[in-house]
Protein backbone atom coordinates (compact mmCIF):
# COMPACT_ATOMS: atom_id res chain seq x y z
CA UNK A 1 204.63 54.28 64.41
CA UNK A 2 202.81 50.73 64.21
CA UNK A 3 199.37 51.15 64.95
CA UNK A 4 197.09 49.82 67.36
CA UNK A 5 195.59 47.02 65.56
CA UNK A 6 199.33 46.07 64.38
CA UNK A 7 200.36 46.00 68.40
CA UNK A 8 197.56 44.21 69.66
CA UNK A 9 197.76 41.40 66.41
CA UNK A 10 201.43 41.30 67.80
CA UNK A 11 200.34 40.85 71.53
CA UNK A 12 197.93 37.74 69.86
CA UNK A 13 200.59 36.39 68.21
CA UNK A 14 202.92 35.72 71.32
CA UNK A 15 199.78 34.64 73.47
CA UNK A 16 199.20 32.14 71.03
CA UNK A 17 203.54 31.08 71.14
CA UNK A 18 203.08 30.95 74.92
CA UNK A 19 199.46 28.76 74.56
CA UNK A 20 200.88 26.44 72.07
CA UNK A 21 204.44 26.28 74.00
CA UNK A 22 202.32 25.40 77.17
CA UNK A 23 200.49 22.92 75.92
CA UNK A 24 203.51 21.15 74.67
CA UNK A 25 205.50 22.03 77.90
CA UNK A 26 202.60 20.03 79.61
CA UNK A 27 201.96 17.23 77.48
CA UNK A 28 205.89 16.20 78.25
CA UNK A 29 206.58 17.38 81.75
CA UNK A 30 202.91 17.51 83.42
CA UNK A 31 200.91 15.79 85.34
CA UNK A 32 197.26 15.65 86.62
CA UNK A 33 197.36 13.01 89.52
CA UNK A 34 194.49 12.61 92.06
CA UNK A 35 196.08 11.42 95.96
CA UNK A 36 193.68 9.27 98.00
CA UNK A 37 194.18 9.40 101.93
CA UNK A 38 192.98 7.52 105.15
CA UNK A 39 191.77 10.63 106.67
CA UNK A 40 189.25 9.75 109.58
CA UNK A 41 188.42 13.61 110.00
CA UNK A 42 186.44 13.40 106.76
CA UNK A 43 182.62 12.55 106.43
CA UNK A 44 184.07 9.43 103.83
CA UNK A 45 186.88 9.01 106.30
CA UNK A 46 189.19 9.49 102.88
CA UNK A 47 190.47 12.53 101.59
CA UNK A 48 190.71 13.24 97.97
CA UNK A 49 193.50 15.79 96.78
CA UNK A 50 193.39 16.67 93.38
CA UNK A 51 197.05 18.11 91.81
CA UNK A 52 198.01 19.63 88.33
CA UNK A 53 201.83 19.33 88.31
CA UNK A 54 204.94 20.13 86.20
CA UNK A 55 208.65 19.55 87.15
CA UNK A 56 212.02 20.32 86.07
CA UNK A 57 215.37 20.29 87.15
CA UNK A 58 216.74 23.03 89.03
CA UNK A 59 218.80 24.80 85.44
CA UNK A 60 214.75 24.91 83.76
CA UNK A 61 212.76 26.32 86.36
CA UNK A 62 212.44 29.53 84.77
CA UNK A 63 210.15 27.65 82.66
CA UNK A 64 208.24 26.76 85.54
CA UNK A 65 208.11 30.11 87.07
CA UNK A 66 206.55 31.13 83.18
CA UNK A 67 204.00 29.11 83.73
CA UNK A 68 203.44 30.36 87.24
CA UNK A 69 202.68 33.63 85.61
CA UNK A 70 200.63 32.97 83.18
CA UNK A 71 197.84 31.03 85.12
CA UNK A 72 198.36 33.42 88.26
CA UNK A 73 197.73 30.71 90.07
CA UNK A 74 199.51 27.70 91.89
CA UNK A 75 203.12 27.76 93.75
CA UNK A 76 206.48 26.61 93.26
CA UNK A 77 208.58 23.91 95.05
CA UNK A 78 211.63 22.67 94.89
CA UNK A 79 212.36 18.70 95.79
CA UNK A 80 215.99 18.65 97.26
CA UNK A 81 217.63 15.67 96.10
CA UNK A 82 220.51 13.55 97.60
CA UNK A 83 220.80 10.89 95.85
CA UNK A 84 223.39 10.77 92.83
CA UNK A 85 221.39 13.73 90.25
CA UNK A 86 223.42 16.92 90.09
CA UNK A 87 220.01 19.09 90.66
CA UNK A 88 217.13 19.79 92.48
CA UNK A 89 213.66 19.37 91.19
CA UNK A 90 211.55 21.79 90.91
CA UNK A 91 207.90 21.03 90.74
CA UNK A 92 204.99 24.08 89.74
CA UNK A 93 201.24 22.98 91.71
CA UNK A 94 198.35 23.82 91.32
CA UNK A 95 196.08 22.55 94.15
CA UNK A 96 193.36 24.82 95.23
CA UNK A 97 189.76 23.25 93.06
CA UNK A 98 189.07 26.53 92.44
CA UNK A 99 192.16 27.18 90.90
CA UNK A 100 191.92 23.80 89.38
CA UNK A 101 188.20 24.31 88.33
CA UNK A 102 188.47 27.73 87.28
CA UNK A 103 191.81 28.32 85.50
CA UNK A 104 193.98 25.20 84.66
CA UNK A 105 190.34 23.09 83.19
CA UNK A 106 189.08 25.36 80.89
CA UNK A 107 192.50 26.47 79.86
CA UNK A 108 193.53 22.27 78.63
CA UNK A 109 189.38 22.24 77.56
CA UNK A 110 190.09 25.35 75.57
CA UNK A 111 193.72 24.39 74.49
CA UNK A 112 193.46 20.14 74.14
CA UNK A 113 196.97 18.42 74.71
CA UNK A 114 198.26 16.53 72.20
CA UNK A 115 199.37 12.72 73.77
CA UNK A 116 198.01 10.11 75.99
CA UNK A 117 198.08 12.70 79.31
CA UNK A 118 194.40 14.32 77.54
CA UNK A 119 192.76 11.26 78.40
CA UNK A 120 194.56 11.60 82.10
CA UNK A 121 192.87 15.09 81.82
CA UNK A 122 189.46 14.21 81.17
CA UNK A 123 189.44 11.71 83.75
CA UNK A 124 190.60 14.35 86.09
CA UNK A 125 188.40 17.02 85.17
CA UNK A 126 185.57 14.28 85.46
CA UNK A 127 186.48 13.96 89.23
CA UNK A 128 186.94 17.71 90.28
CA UNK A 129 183.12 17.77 88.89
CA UNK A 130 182.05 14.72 90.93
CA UNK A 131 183.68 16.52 93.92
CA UNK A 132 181.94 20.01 93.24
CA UNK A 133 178.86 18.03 93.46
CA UNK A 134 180.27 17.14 96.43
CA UNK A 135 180.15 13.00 95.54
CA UNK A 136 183.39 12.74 97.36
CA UNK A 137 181.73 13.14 100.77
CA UNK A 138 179.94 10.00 100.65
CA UNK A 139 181.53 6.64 100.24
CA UNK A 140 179.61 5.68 97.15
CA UNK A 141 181.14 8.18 95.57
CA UNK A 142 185.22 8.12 96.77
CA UNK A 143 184.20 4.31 95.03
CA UNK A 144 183.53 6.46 92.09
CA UNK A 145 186.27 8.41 92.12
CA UNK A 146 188.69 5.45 92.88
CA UNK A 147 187.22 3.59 89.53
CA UNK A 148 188.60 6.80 87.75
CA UNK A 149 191.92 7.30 89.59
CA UNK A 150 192.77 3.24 89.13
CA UNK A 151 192.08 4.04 85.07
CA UNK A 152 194.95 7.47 85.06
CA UNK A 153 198.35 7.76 84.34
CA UNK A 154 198.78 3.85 84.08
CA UNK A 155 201.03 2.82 86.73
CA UNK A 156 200.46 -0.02 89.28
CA UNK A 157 198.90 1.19 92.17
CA UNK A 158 197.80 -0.93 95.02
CA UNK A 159 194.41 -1.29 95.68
CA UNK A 160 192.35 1.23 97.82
CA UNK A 161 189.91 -0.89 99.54
């Protein structure tokens, strides 16, 4: 009969597979992307929507759903495509801040990813602390928080203002 200490180095050993396979998983499918909106409802009149996302195709998203359950947190959707791919995508969300602030951060803080996307991180932890001190309700600081978003995940984007 193993003992306890035997079981519970065992139950370590597979938390640390699942961390490690995670922050792999993340640093090739995932995303942390920050959407900017008109939104004249708002104090700023813009609306800031922060998003950590992973996809895959409709035969992986067991993967997703893996994920799912090991943060406890987020949802999963599924992009139905009709254009010439054989699958659907399916996409796993977190977009609740506190989910954002209180799970997903210190998880990537805790467990650092490995490529480019850790800078991507940073810069999106740096704005779900700007708005917790709520800098996005003011207009100075959705300029701040533009400066960052411009300076992630490297694509063109046109410009806000």
């Amino acid at each position: 009969m193993p003992s306890k200490n035997s079981s519970s180095r065992g139950n370590q050993q597979e938390r640390l597979k699942i961390i490690g396979w995670i922050v792999g998983f993340v640093d090739g499918e995932g995303c942390f992307t920050i959407s900017l909106h008109k939104n004249p409802t708002t104090s700023s009149g813009w609306q800031i929507m922060p998003e950590f996302i992973v996809t895959q195709g409709e035969k992986s998203k067991q993967a997703l759903k893996v994920m799912k359950n090991f943060f406890g947190c987020g949802s999963l959707f599924v992009n139905r495509r009709d254009d010439n791919h054989k699958e659907d995508l399916y996409r796993y969300c977190v977009r609740s801040q506190k989910e954002l602030r209180e799970i997903i951060i210190p998880f990537f803080k805790q467990y650092p990813l490995k490529t480019s996307k850790r800078n991507d991180f940073e810069k999106f932890s740096q704005v779900l602390s700007l708005m917790e001190n709520s800098e996005h309700l003011h207009l100075e600081g959705v300029r701040k928080i533009i400066e960052i978003i411009e300076t992630m995940n490297t694509r063109k984007r046109r410009p806000f203002f």
